[in-house]
Protein backbone atom coordinates (compact mmCIF):
# COMPACT_ATOMS: atom_id res chain seq x y z
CA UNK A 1 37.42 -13.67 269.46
CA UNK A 2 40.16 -15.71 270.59
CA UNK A 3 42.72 -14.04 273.62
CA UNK A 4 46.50 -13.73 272.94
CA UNK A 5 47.37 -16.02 275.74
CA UNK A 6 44.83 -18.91 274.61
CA UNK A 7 46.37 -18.66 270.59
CA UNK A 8 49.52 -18.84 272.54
CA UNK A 9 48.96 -21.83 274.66
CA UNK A 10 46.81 -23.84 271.74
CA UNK A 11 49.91 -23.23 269.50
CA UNK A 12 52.31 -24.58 272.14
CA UNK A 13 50.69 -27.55 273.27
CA UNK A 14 50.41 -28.53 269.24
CA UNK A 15 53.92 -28.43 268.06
CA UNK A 16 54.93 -30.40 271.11
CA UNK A 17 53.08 -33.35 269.27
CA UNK A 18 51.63 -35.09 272.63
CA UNK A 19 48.13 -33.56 272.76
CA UNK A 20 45.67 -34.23 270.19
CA UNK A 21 43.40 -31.30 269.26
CA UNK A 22 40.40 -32.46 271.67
CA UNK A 23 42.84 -32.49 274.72
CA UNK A 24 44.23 -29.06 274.00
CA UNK A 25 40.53 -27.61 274.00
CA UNK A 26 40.00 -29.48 277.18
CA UNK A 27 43.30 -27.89 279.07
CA UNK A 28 42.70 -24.54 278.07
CA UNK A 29 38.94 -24.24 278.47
CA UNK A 30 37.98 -23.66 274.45
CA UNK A 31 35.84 -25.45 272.12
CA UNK A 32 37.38 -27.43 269.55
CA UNK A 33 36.61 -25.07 266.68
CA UNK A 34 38.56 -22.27 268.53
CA UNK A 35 41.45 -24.80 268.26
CA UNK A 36 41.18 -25.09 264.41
CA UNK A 37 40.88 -21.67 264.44
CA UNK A 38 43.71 -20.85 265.97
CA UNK A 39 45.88 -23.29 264.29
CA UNK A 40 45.03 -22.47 260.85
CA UNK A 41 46.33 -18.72 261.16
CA UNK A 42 50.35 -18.03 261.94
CA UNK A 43 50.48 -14.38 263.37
CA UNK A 44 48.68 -13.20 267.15
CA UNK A 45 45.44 -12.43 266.90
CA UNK A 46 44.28 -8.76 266.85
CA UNK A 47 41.13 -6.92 267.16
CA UNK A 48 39.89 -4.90 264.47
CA UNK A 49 36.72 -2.73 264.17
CA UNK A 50 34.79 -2.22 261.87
CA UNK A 51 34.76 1.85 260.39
CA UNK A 52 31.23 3.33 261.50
CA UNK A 53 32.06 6.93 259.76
CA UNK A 54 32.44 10.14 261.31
CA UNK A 55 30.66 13.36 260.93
CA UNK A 56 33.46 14.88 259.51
CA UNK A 57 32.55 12.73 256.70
CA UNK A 58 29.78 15.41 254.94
CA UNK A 59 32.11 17.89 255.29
CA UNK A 60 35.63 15.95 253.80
CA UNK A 61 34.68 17.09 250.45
CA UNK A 62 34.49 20.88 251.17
CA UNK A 63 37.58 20.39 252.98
CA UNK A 64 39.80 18.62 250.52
CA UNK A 65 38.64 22.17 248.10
CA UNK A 66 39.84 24.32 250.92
CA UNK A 67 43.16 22.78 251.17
CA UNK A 68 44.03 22.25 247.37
CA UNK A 69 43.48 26.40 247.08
CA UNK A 70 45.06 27.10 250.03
CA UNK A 71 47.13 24.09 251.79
CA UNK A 72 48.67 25.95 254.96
CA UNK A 73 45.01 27.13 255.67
CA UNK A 74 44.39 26.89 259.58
CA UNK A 75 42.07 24.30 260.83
CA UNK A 76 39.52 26.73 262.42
CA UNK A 77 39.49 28.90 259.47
CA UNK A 78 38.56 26.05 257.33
CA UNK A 79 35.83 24.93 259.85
CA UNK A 80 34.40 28.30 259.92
CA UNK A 81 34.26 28.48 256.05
CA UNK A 82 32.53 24.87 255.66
CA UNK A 83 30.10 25.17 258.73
CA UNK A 84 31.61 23.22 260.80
CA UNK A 85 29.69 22.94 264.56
CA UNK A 86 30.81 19.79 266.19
CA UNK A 87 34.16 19.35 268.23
CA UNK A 88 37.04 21.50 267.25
CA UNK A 89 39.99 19.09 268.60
CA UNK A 90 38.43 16.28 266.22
CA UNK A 91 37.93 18.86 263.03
CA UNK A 92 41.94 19.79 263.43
CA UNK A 93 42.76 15.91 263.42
CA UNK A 94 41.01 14.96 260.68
CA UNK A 95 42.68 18.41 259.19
CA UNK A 96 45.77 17.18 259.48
CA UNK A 97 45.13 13.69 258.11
CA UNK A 98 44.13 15.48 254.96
CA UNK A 99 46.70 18.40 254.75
CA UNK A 100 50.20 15.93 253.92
CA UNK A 101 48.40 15.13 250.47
CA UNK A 102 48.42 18.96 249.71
CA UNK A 103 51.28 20.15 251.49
CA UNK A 104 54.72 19.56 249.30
CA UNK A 105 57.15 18.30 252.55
CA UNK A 106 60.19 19.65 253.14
CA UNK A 107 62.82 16.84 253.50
CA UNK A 108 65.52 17.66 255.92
CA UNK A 109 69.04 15.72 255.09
CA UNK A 110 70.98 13.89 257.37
CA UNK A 111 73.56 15.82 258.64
CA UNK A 112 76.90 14.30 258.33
CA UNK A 113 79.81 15.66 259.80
CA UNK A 114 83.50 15.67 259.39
CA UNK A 115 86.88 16.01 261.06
CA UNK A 116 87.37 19.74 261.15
CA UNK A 117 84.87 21.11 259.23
CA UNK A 118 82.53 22.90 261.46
CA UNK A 119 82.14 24.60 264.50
CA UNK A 120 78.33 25.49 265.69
CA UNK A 121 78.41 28.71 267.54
CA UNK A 122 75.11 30.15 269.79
CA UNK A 123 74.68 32.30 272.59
CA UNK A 124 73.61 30.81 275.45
CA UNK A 125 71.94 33.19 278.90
CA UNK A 126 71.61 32.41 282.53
CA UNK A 127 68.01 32.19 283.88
CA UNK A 128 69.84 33.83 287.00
CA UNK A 129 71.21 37.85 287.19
CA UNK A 130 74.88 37.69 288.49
CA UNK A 131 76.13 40.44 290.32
CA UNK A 132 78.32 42.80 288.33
CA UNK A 133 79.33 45.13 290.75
CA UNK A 134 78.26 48.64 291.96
CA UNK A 135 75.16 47.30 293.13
CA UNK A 136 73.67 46.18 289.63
CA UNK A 137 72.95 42.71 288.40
CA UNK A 138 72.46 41.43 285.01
CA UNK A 139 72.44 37.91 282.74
CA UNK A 140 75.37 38.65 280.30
CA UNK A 141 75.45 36.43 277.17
CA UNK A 142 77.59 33.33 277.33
CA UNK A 143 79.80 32.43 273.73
CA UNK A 144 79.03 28.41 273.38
CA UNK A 145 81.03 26.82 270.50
CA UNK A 146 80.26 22.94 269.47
CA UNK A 147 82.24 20.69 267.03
CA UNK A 148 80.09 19.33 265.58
CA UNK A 149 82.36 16.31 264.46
CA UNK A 150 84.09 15.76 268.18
CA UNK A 151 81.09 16.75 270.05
CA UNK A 152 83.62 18.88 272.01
CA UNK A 153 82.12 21.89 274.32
CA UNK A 154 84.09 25.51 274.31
CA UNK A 155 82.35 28.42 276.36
CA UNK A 156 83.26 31.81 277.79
CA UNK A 157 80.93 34.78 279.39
CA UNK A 158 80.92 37.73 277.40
CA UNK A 159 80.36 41.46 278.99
CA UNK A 160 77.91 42.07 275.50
CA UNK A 161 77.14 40.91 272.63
CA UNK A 162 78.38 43.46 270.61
CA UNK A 163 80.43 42.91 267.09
CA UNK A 164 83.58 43.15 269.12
CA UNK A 165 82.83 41.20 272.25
CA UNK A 166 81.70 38.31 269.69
CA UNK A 167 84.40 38.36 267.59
CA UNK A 168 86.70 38.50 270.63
CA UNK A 169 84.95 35.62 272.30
CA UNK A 170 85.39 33.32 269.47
CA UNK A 171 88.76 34.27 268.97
CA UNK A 172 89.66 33.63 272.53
CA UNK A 173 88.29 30.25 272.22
CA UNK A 174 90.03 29.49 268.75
CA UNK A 175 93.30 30.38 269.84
CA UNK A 176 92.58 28.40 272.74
CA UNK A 177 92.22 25.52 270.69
CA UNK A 178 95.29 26.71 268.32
CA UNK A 179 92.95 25.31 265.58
CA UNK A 180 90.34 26.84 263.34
CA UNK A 181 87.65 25.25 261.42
CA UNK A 182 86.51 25.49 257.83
CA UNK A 183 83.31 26.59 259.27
CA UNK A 184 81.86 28.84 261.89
CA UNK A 185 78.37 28.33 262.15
CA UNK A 186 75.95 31.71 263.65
CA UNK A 187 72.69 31.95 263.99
CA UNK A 188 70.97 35.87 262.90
CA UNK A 189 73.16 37.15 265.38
CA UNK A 190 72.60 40.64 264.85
CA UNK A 191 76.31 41.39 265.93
CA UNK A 192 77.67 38.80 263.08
CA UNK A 193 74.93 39.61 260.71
CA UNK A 194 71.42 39.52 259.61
CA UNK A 195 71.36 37.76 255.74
CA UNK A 196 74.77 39.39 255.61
CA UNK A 197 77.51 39.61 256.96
CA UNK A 198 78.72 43.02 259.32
CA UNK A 199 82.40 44.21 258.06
CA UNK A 200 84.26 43.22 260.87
CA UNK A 201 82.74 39.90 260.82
CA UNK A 202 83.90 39.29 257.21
CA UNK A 203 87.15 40.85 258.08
CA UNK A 204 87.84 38.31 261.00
CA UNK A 205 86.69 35.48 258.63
CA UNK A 206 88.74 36.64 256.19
CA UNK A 207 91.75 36.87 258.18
CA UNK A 208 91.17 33.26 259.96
CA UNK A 209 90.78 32.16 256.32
CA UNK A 210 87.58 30.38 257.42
CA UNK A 211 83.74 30.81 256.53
CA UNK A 212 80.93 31.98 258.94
CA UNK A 213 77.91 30.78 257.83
CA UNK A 214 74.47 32.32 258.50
CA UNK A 215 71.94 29.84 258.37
CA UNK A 216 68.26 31.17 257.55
CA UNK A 217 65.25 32.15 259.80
CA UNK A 218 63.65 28.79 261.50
CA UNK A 219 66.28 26.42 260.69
CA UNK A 220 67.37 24.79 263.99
CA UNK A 221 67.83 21.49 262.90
CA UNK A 222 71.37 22.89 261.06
CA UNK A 223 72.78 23.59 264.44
CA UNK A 224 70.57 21.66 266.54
CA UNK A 225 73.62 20.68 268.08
CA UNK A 226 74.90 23.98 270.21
CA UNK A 227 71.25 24.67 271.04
CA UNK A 228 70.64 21.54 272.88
CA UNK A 229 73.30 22.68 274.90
CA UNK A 230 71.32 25.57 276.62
CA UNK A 231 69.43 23.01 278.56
CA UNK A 232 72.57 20.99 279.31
CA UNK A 233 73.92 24.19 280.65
CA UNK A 234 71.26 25.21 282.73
CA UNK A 235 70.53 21.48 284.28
CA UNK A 236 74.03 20.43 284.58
CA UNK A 237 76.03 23.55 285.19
CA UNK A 238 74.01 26.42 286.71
CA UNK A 239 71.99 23.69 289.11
CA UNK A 240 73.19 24.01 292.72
CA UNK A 241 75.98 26.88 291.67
CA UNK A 242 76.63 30.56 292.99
CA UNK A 243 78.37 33.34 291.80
CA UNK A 244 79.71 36.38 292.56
CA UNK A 245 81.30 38.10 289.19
CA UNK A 246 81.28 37.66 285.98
CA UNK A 247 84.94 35.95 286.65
CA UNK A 248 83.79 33.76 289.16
CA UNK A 249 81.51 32.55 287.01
CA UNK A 250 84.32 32.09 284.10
CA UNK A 251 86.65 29.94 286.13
CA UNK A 252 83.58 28.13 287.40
CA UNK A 253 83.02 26.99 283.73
CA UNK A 254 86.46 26.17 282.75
CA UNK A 255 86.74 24.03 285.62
CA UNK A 256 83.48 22.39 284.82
CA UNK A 257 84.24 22.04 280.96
CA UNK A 258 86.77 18.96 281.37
CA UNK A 259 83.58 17.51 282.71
CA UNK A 260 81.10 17.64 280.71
CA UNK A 261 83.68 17.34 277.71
CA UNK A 262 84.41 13.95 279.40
CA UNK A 263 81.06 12.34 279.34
CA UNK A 264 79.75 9.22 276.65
CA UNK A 265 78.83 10.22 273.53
CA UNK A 266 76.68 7.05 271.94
CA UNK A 267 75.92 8.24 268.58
CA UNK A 268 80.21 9.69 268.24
CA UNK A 269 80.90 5.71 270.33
CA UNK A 270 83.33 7.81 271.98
CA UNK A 271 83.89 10.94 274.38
CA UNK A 272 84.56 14.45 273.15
CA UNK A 273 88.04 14.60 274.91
CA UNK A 274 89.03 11.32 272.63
CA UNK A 275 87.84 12.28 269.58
CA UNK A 276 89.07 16.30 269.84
CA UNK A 277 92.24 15.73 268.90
CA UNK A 278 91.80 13.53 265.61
CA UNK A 279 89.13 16.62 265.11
CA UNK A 280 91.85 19.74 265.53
CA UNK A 281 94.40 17.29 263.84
CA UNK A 282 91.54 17.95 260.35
CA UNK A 283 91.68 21.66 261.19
CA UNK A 284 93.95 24.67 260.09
CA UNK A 285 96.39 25.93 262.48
CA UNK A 286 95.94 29.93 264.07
CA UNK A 287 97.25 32.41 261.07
CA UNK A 288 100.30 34.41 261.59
CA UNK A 289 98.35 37.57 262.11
CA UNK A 290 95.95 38.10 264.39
CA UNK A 291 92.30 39.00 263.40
CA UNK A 292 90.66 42.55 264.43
CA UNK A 293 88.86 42.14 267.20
CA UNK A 294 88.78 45.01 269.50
CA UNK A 295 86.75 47.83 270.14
CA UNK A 296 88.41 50.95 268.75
CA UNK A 297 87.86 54.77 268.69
CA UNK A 298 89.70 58.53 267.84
CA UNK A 299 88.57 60.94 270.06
CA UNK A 300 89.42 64.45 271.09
CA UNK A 301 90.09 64.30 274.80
CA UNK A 302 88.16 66.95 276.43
CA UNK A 303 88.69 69.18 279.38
CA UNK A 304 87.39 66.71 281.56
CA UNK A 305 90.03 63.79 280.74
CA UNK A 306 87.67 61.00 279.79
CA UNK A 307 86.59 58.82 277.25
CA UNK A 308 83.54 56.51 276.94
CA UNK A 309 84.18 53.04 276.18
CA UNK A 310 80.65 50.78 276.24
CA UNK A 311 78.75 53.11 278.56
CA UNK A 312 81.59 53.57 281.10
CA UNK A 313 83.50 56.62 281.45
CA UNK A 314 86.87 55.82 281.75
CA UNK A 315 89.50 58.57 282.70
CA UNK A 316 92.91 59.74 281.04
CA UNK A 317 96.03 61.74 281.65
CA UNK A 318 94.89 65.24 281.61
CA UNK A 319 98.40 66.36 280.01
CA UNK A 320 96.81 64.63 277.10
CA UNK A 321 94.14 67.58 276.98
CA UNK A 322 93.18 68.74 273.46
CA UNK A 323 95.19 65.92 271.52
CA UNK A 324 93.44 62.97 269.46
CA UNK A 325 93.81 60.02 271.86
CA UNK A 326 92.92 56.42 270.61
CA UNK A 327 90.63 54.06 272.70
CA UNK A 328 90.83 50.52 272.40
CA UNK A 329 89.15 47.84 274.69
CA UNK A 330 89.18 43.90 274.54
CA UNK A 331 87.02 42.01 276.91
CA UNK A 332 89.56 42.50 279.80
CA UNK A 333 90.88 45.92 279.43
CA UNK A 334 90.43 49.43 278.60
CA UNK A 335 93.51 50.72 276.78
CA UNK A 336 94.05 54.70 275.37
CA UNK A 337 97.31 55.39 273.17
CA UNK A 338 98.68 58.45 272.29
CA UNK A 339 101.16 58.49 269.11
CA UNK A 340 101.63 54.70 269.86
CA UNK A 341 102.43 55.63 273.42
CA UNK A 342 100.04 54.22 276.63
CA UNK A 343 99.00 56.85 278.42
CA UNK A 344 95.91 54.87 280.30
CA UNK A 345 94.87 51.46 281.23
CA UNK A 346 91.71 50.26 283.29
CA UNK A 347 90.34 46.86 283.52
CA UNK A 348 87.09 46.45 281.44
CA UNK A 349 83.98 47.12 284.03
CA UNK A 350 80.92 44.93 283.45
CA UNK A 351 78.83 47.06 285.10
CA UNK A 352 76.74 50.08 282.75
CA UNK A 353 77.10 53.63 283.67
CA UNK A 354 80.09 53.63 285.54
CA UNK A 355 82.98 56.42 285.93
CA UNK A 356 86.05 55.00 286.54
CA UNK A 357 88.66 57.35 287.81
CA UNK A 358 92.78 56.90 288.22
CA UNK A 359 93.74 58.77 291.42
CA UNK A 360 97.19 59.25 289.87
CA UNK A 361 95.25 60.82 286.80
CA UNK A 362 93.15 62.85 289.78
CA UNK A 363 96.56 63.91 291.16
CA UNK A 364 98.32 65.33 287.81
CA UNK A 365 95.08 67.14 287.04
CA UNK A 366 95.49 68.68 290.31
CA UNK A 367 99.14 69.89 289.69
CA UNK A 368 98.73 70.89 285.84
CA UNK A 369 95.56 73.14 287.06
CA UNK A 370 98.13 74.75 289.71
CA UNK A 371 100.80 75.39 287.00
CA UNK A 372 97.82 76.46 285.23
CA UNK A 373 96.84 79.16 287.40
CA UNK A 374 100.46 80.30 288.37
CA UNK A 375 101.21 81.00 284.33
CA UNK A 376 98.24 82.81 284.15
CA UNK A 377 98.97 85.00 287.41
CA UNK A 378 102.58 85.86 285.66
CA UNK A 379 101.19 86.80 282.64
CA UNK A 380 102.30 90.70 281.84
CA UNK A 381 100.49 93.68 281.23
CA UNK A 382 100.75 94.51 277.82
CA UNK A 383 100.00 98.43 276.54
CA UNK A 384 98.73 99.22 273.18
CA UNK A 385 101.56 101.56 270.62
CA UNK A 386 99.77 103.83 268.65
CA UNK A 387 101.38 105.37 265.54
CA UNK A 388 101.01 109.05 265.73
CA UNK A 389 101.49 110.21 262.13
CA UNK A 390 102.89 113.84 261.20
CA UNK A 391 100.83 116.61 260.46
CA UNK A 392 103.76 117.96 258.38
CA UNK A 393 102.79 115.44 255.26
CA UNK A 394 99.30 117.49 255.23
CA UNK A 395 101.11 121.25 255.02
CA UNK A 396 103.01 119.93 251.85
CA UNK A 397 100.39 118.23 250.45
CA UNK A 398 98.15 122.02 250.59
CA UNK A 399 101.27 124.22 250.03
CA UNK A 400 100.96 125.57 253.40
CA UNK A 401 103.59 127.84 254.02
CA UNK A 402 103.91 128.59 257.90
CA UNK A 403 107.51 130.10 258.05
CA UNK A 404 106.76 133.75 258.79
CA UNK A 405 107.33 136.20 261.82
CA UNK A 406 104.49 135.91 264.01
CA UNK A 407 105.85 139.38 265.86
CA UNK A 408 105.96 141.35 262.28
CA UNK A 409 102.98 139.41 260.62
CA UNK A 410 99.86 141.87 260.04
CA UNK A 411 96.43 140.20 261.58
CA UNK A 412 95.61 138.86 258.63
CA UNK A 413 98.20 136.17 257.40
CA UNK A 414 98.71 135.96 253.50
CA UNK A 415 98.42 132.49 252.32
CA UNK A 416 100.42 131.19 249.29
CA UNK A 417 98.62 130.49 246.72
């Protein structure tokens, strides 16, 4: 067998035209056949070897029957039904030779993506707890929206990920952009919907006048895009950082955003802050009312002036006691109206199981219960009237007649008949 570097060198020295054939083989140290050998032949030379067989041979048959009945069959299973006693790791390759020409593939289409059409959404979390106060620590969920045309990176932390906190998170981020796309592209988020839909989901896509797509179980490839940028998160972002709240963590990332919106994209031949605008300029603008996103409840407010808003007891005016009291919360605040009217306001803890107390609430539960106790103290002393009715009625109902002179009455008194 000749070597690559001898076809090479024969080949040279020929189509210069100064050697003759016998002076090549002497320079490079071949015979003269290998010359006309490698002369006669136009690609490198290559080794090939000649197929010996396998033992997997006697058994290809048995095989081939397995996977025609059942094609997704696993290797071992099929190795245990034919016999099989020789290496597993070369049964499951010659397996999966065999199991394309049973197997109907599943193309996948290339992708393409315009201007303004879609947005992929995910939810990306920290490998690290961040302190949220009140001695707890936790990994909250952070909102990570993609255009997919622009390449262009939105993200926010979000204290859940509830329906509301969702639906508030993109809508943050959308009005951010003062753009929306045709498209909002979830996962099976349970808090936008499993197969379907949840109400307020459809409500807020409804109101945007855009679609949220669900894509199906095992589908990554259709927003491939957004996931990949978990791992850009957590090598480029989170390396080196530390936080101390929730919020510290949120102004770390918009300051960081810019950044990584900045960098090369080779397959856009641009960078996402470039190519952003021509992709918002595709979009629809914000719609004149905003969507429903908040957290929202009717409650009776009990004797104890508080109301429970995502775990946390938040706390009320007490004059408020006994009336139907509405609780709202965004991700920033806890709001409870009255009639229209504010009667509290707390900012949104991100810590669980928390009671959050207004001492000005504290104080005018303090003077109520004095007023309280002072009404109660002047309460009077009210005595029951009895009506005493006449025995008269009864003597003219029986004809009693009881006109007579007791001093000239014998013992025995007549009565009237």
């Amino acid at each position: 067998m000749i070597k690559l570097d001898d076809w090479a060198e024969i080949r040279h020295l020929h189509l210069t035209g100064k050697h003759s054939k016998r002076e090549i083989a002497r320079l490079v140290g071949v015979s003269r056949g290998t010359v006309d050998r490698a002369l006669a032949v136009d690609r490198s030379p290559t080794y090939q070897r000649e197929p010996t067989g396998s033992s997997f041979d006697a058994f290809a048959s048995q095989v081939r029957v397995l996977l025609a009945a059942t094609p997704m069959m696993p290797a071992a299973t099929a190795a245990e039904r034919v016999g099989w006693s020789g290496s597993p790791s070369l049964f499951r390759s010659k397996v999966a030779r065999l199991r394309p020409e049973y197997v109907v593939p599943d193309p996948a289409d290339r992708l393409v993506h315009p201007p303004g059409f879609q947005i992929q959404c995910d939810l990306w979390f920290p490998h690290e707890d961040l302190p949220m106060g009140h001695d707890q620590a936790a990994a909250p969920p952070v909102l990570v929206m993609t255009s997919t045309f622009s390449g262009f990176i939105q993200a926010r932390m979000l204290p859940s990920r509830t329906t509301p906190d969702l639906l508030g998170g993109m809508w943050s981020l959308l009005r951010e952009a003062e753009a929306v796309p045709a498209r909002l592209t979830w996962d099976n988020e349970s808090g936008i919907g499993r197969g379907k839909l949840t109400e307020p989901a459809a409500a807020f896509a409804g109101t945007l006048g855009t679609q949220i797509k669900l894509l199906k179980a095992r589908d990554p490839e259709s927003k491939g895009m957004v996931e990949r940028m978990n791992r850009f998160f957590r090598s480029r972002f989170m390396s080196g950082r530390t936080f101390t709240s929730p919020d510290d963590f949120n102004e770390q990332l918009a300051a960081w955003l810019p950044l990584a919106n900045n960098r090369l994209s080779r397959s856009r031949r641009g960078r996402p802050n470039d190519l952003i605008s021509r992709d918002r300029a595709a979009m629809r603008g914000l719609p004149p009312m905003a969507p429903e996103v908040m957290f929202r409840n009717s409650i009776r407010l009990p004797r104890d002036y508080y109301v429970r808003a995502f775990s946390n007891d938040y706390s009320v005016d007490p004059a408020m006691i006994g009336r139907v009291v509405d609780v709202s919360a965004s991700l920033d605040t806890i709001s409870v109206h009255h009639d229209g009217v504010l009667i509290a306001a707390h900012c949104r803890k991100w810590a669980r199981h928390l009671t959050v107390t207004d001492p000005a609430h504290v104080a005018r539960a303090a003077e109520l219960r004095t007023q309280f106790q002072a009404q109660r103290a002047r309460r009077p002393v009210i005595t029951a009237v009895v009506e005493t009715a006449s025995l008269a009625r009864y003597d003219d109902l029986f004809r009693v007649d009881i006109d007579v002179d007791l001093e000239t009455a014998p013992d025995n008194l007549a009565v009237a008949s």
